[in-house]
Protein backbone atom coordinates (compact mmCIF):
# COMPACT_ATOMS: atom_id res chain seq x y z
CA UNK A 1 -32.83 -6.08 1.00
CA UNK A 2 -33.05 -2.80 -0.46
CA UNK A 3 -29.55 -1.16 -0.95
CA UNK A 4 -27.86 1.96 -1.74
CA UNK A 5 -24.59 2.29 -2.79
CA UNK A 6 -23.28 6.16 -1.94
CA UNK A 7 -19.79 7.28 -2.98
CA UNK A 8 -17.68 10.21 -3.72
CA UNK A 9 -14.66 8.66 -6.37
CA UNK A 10 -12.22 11.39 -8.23
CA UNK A 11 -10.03 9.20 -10.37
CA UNK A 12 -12.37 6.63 -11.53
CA UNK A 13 -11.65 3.89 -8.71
CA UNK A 14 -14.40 4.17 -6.57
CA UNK A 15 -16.75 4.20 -9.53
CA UNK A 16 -15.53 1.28 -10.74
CA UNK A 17 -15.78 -0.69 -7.42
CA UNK A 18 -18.92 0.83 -6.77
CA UNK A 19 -20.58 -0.20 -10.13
CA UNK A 20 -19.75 -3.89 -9.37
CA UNK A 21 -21.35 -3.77 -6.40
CA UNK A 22 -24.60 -1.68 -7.78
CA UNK A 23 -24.96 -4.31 -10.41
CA UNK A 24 -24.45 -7.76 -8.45
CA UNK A 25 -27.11 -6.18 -5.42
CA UNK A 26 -29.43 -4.48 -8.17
CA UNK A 27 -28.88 -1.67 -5.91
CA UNK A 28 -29.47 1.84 -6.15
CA UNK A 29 -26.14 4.01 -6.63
CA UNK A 30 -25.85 7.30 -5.38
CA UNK A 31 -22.68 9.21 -6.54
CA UNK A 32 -21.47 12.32 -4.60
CA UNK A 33 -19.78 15.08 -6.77
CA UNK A 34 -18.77 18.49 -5.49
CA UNK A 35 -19.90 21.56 -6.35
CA UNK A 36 -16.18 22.65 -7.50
CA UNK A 37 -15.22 19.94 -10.28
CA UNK A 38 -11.95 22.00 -11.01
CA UNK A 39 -9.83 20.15 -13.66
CA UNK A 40 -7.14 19.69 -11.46
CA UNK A 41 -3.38 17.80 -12.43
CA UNK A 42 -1.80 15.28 -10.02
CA UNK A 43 0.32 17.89 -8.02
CA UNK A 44 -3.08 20.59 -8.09
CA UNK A 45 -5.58 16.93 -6.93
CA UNK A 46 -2.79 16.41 -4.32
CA UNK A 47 -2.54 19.90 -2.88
CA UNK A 48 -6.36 20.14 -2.77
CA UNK A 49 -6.66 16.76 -1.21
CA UNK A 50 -4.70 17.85 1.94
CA UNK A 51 -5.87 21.21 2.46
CA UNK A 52 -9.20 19.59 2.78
CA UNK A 53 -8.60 16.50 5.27
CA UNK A 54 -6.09 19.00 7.56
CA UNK A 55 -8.12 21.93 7.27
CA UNK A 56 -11.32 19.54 8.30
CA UNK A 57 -13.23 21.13 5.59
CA UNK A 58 -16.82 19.71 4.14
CA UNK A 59 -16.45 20.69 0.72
CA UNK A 60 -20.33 21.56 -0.93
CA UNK A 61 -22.09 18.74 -3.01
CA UNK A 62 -23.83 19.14 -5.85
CA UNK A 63 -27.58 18.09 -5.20
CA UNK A 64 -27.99 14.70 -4.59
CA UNK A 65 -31.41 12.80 -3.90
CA UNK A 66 -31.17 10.59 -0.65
CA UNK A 67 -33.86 9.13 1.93
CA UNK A 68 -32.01 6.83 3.73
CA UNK A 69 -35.45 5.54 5.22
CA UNK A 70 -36.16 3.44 2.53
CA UNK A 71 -32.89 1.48 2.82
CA UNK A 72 -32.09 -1.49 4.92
CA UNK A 73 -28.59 -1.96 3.92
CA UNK A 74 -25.76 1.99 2.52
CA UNK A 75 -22.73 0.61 0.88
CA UNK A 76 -20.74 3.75 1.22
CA UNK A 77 -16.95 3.87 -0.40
CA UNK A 78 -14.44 6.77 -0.35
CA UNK A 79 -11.02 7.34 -1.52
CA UNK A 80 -8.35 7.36 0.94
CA UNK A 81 -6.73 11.01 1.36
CA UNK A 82 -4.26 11.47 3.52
CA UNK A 83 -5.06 8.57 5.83
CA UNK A 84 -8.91 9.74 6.22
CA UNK A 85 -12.10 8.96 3.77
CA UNK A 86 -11.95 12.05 1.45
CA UNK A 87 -13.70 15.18 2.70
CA UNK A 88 -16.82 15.56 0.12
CA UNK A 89 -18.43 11.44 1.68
CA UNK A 90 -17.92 13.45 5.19
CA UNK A 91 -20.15 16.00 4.11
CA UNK A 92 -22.53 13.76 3.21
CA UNK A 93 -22.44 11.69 6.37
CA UNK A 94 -22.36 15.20 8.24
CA UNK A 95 -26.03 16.75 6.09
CA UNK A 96 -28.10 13.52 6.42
CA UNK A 97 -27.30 12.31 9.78
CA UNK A 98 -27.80 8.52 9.17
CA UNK A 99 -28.07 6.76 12.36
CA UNK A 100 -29.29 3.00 13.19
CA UNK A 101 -28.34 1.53 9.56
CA UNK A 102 -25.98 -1.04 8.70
CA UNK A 103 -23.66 -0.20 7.11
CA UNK A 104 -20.81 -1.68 4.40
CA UNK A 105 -17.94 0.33 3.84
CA UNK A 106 -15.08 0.66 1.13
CA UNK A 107 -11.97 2.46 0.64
CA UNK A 108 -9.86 2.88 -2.61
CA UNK A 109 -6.28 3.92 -2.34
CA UNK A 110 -3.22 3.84 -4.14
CA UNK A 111 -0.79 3.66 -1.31
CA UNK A 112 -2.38 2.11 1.46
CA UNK A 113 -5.73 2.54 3.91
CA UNK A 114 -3.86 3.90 6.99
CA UNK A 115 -6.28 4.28 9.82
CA UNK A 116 -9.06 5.59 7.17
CA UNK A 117 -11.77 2.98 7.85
CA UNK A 118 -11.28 3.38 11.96
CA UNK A 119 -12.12 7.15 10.83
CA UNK A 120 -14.81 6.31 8.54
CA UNK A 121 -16.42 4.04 11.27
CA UNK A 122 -16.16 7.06 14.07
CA UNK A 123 -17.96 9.62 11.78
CA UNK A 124 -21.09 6.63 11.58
CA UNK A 125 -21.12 5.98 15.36
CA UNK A 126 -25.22 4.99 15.65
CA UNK A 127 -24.90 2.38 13.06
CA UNK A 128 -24.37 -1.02 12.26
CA UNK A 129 -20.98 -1.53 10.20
CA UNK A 130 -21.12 -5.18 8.89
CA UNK A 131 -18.61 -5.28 6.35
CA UNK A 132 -15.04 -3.40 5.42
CA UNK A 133 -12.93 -3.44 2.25
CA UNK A 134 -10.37 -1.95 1.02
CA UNK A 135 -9.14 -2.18 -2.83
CA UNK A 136 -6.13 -1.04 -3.84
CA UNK A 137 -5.73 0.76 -7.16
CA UNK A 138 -8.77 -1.22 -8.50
CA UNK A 139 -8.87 0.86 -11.93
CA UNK A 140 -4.90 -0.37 -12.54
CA UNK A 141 -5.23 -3.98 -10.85
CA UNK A 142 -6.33 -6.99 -13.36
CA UNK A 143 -10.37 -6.14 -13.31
CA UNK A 144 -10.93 -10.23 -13.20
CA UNK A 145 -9.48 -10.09 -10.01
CA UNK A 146 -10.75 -7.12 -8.35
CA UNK A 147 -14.11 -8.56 -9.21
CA UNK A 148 -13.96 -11.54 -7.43
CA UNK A 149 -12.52 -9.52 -4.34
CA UNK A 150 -16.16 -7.48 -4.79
CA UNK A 151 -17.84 -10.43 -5.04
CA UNK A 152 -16.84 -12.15 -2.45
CA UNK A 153 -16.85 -9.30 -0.30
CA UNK A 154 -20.70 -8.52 -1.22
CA UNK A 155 -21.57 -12.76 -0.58
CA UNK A 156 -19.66 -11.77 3.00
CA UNK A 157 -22.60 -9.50 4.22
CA UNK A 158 -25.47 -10.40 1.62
């Protein structure tokens, strides 16, 4: 099944989860940066964060290739900001309009998921979600571990 994994990751989680799962699906991997990569601290990252989930704000991506055509299966992970997937993966899912996929999707957080993955699901209405996870803190958690949890969450919709 040919798969892309698409993600948007600012402190290294979602790249790290997303690279497991690119590399036990030989999948294609797709990551989403914005245009503004500001060096940002914790309190500046935190502040920024907010402004763009409350404000409801699509920040601009730098280019990205994507035909979502040629994929049966989009793995598609976000971090979890302020209870919603962050802001740049909703302007993706807002300039390519996927509809009729299925769908796997994954959230990284360091406090907990909230109702982010009911959100995620809403702004993919038209597809086929098969799968959810949610990992906290992977980066920080024993990487043995969080790589079982990927792989048995991959064998769960592969």
């Amino acid at each position: 099944m040919k798969t892309a994994v698409i993600f948007y990751s600012l402190d290294g989680n979602c790249t790290f989860v997303a690279e497991e799962i690119k590399n036990r699906l030989n999948a294609d991997m797709i990551q989403l940066r914005t245009k503004d990569e500001k060096k940002r601290g914790k309190i500046g990252k935190l502040f920024w964060g907010c402004i763009m989930v409350f404000s409801g704000k699509k920040p601009p991506l730098k280019p990205y290739s994507f035909d979502s055509s040629i994929y049966e299966l989009l793995i598609i992970g976000a971090p979890v900001w302020a209870d919603s997937p962050a802001p740049p993966v909703k302007t993706f899912i807002s300039e390519t309009g996927i509809s009729g996929k299925k769908i796997a999707l994954f959230v990284c957080h360091g406090g907990g998921k909230g109702g982010s993955q009911e959100k995620f699901k809403a702004l993919l209405a038209g597809n086929e979600i098969i799968a959810e996870a949610d990992f906290h803190e992977p980066v920080k958690k024993n990487k043995d571990e969080v790589k079982r949890q990927i792989e048995d969450w991959v064998k769960s919709f592969n």
